[in-house]
Every structure is written in structure tokens, then in C-alpha cells.
Protein backbone atom coordinates (compact mmCIF):
# COMPACT_ATOMS: atom_id res chain seq x y z
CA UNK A 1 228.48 106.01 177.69
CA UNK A 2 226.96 103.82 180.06
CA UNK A 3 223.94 101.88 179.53
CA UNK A 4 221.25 100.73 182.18
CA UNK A 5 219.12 97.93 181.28
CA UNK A 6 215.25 98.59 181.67
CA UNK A 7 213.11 96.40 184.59
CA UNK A 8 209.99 96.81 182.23
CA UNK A 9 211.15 96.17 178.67
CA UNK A 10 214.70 94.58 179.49
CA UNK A 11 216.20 96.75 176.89
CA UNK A 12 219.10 99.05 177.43
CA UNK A 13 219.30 102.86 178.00
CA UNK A 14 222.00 105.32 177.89
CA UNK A 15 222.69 106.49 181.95
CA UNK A 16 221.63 110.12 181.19
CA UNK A 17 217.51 108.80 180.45
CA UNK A 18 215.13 109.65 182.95
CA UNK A 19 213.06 107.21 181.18
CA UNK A 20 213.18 104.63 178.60
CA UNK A 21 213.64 104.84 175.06
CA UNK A 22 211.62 102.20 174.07
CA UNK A 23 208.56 101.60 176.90
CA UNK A 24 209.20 105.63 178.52
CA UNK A 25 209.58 103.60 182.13
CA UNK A 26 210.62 106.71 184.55
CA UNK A 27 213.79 105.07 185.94
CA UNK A 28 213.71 108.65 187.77
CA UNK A 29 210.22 108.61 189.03
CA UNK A 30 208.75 107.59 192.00
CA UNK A 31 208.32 103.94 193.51
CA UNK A 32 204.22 104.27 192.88
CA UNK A 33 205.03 105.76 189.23
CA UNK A 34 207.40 102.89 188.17
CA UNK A 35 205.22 100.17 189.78
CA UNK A 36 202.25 101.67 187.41
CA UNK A 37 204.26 101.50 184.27
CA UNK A 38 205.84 98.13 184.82
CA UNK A 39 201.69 96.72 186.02
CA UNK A 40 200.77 98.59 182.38
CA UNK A 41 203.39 97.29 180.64
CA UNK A 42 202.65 93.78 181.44
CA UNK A 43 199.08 93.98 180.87
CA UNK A 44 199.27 95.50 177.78
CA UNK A 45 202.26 92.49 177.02
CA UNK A 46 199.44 90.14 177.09
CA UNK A 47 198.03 91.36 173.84
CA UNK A 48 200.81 89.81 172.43
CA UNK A 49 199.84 86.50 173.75
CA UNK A 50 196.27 86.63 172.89
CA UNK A 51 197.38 87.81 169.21
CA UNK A 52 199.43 84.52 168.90
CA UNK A 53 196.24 82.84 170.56
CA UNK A 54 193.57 84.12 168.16
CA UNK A 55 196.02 83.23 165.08
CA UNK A 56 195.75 79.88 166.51
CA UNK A 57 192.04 80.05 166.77
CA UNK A 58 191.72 81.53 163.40
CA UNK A 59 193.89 78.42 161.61
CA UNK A 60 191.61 75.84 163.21
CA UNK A 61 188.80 78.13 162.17
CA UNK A 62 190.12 78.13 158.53
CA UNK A 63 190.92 74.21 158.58
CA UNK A 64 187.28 74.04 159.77
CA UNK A 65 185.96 75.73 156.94
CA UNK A 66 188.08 73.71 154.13
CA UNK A 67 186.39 70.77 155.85
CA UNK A 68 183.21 71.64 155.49
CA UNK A 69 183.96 72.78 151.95
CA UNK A 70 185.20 69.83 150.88
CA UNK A 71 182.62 67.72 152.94
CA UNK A 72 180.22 70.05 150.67
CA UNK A 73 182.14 69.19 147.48
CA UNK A 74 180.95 65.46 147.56
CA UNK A 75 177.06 66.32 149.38
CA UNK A 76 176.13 68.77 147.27
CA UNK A 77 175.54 68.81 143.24
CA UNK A 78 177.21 71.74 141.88
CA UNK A 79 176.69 73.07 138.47
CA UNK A 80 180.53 73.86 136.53
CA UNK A 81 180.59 77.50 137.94
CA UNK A 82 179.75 76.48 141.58
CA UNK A 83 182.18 73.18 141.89
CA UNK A 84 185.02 75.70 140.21
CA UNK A 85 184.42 78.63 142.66
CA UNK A 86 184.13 76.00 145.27
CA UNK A 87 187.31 74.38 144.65
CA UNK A 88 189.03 77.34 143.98
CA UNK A 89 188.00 78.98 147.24
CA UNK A 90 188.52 75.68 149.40
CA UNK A 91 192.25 75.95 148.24
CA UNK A 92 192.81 79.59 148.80
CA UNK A 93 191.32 78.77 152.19
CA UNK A 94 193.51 75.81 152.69
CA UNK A 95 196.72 77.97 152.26
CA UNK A 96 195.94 80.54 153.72
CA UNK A 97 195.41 78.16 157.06
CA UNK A 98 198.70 76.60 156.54
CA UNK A 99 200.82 79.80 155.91
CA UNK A 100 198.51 82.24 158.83
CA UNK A 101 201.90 82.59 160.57
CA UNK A 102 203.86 83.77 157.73
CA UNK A 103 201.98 86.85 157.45
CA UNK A 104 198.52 86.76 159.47
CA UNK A 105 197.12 89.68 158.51
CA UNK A 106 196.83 89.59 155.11
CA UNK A 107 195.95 85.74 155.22
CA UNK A 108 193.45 86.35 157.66
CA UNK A 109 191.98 89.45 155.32
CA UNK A 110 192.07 87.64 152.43
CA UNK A 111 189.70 84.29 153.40
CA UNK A 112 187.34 87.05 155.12
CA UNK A 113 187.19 89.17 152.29
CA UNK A 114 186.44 86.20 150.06
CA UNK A 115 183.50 84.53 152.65
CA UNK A 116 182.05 87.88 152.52
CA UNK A 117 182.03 87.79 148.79
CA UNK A 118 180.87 84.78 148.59
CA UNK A 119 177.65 85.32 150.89
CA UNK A 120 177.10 88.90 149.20
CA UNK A 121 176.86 87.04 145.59
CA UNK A 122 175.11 83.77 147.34
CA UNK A 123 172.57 86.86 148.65
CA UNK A 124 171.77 88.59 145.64
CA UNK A 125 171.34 85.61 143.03
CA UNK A 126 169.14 83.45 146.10
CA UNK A 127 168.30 85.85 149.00
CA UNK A 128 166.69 82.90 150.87
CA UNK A 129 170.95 81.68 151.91
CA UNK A 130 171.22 85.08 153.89
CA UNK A 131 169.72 83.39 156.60
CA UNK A 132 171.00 79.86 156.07
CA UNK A 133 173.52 78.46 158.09
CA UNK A 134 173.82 82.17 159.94
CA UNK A 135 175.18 80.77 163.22
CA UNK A 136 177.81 79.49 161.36
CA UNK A 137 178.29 82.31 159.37
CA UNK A 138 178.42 84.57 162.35
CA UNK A 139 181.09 82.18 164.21
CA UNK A 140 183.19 82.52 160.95
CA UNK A 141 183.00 86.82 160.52
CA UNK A 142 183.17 86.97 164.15
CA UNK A 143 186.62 84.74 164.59
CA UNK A 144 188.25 86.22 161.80
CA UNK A 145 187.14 89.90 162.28
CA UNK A 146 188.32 89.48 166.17
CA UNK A 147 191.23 87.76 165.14
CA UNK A 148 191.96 91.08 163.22
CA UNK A 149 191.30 93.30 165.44
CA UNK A 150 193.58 91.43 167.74
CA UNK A 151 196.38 91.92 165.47
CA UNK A 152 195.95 95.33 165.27
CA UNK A 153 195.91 95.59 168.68
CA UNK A 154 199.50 93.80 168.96
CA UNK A 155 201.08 95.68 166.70
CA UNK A 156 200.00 99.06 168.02
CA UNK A 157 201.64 97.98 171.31
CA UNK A 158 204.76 96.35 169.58
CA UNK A 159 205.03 99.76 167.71
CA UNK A 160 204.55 102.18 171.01
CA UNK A 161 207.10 100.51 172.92
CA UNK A 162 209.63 99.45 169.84
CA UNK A 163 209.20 95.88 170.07
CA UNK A 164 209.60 95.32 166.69
């Protein structure tokens, strides 16, 4: 059987398709249909870009924060519990920056999850910190949540045209 390669996706189709098997391009519709899909196709292909862009974004974000962390380490005067949970979280920060590609979901999940811990407990023993420090706060939730939904986004175009 006799495969024809696809102008949108570049992957190969048996012949007897009237459209693609992985990105459904018509290869038997019209000049204005197939101009549509492939003018989709490559907008929606730029998710994939901005995903590898916001991981990116999101490791500087995360070196940012271990920065500050440690910059707070030698500023501020912790009791035992707050220099351990500082440390602690500074380092689970700090790999989770250097390993982001490996698997950025989860290591972008994880540092959010544990920021928004931290402020929830931060908020109920001293409800005065809610407010402290919000714009950075907000920069921090915001890049990481975005950075999420970004991924999401990639992967539910990866999986509707079989990029994987």
C-alpha cells in the first residue's frame, strides 16, 4: 500500500485516506478547505512553542525564588521551625528549577502547591503576611499557574493530532 506524506503534519498516510490520520487534513477537499486546516494547524503548532517558552519563564521564575529564599535565609532571624521549612523548601524549589524539563508538569505543580501552602499557613498563624509582598506573590501564582495552563494546552494539541 502506498503512502502519501501529509503537507500539514509531514506524516505519512495510506493512498486510500481522504484525510489524515493524525491532523484529519482533507487531502480530498477543496483548495479553501485544505488552506484552512494547514492556517489552523500552524497556529495551533505555536502552542507548542509558547509551552517550551513559559517552561523557560517558569525556571527563571523558580531560580528567582531560591534567590530570594536564600537572600532571606541570611536577612531574616528564623526560629528552628522557620530556617528548617525554609531550607527545606528553598531546595525542593532549587530542583525542581533544574529538572523543569524532565517532567514540567509535575515540577511546576509541585513548587506551586508548596508556595500556596506556605502563604495559607503564613495566613492563618499571622494574617497581617496575606497582604505582604502580594505583587510578588501574584507574579509567582500567576507564572506558574499560566505556565500550567500552557502545558495543558500543548498537550491537548500534541494528543488531537498524535504528536506524541
Amino acid at each position: 500500500m502506498e503512502n502519501k506524506s501529509c503537507p500539514s503534519c509531514k506524516k505519512e498516510s495510506p493512498s486510500s485516506y481522504d484525510s489524515c490520520s493524525y491532523c484529519k487534513f482533507p487531502f480530498s477537499g477543496t483548495e479553501d478547505e485544505k488552506s484552512k486546516h494547514i492556517g489552523i494547524f500552524i497556529s495551533q503548532r505555536r502552542l507548542l512553542d509558547k509551552s517550551a517558552e513559559e517552561i523557560s519563564k517558569s525556571k527563571k521564575l523558580l531560580y528567582i525564588i531560591t534567590a530570594f529564599n536564600v537572600l532571606g535565609l541570611f536577612l531574616n532571624n528564623f526560629d528552628t521551625l522557620g530556617l528548617l521549612i525554609t531550607i527545606v523548601s528553598t531546595a525542593v524549589i532549587l530542583l525542581c528549577a533544574i529538572f523543569l524539563e524532565k517532567n514540567p508538569k509535575l515540577l511546576t505543580i509541585i513548587p506551586l502547591g508548596m508556595i500556596l501552602f506556605i502563604y495559607l499557613i503564613n495566613f492563618l498563624v499571622e494574617p497581617d503576611t496575606l497582604l505582604k509582598g502580594i505583587m510578588f506573590k501574584i507574579l509567582i501564582i500567576g507564572g506558574l499557574s499560566y505556565n500550567l495552563y500552557t502545558l495543558y494546552e500543548a498537550d491537548k494539541f500534541k494528543k488531537a493530532n498524535n504528536l506524541n
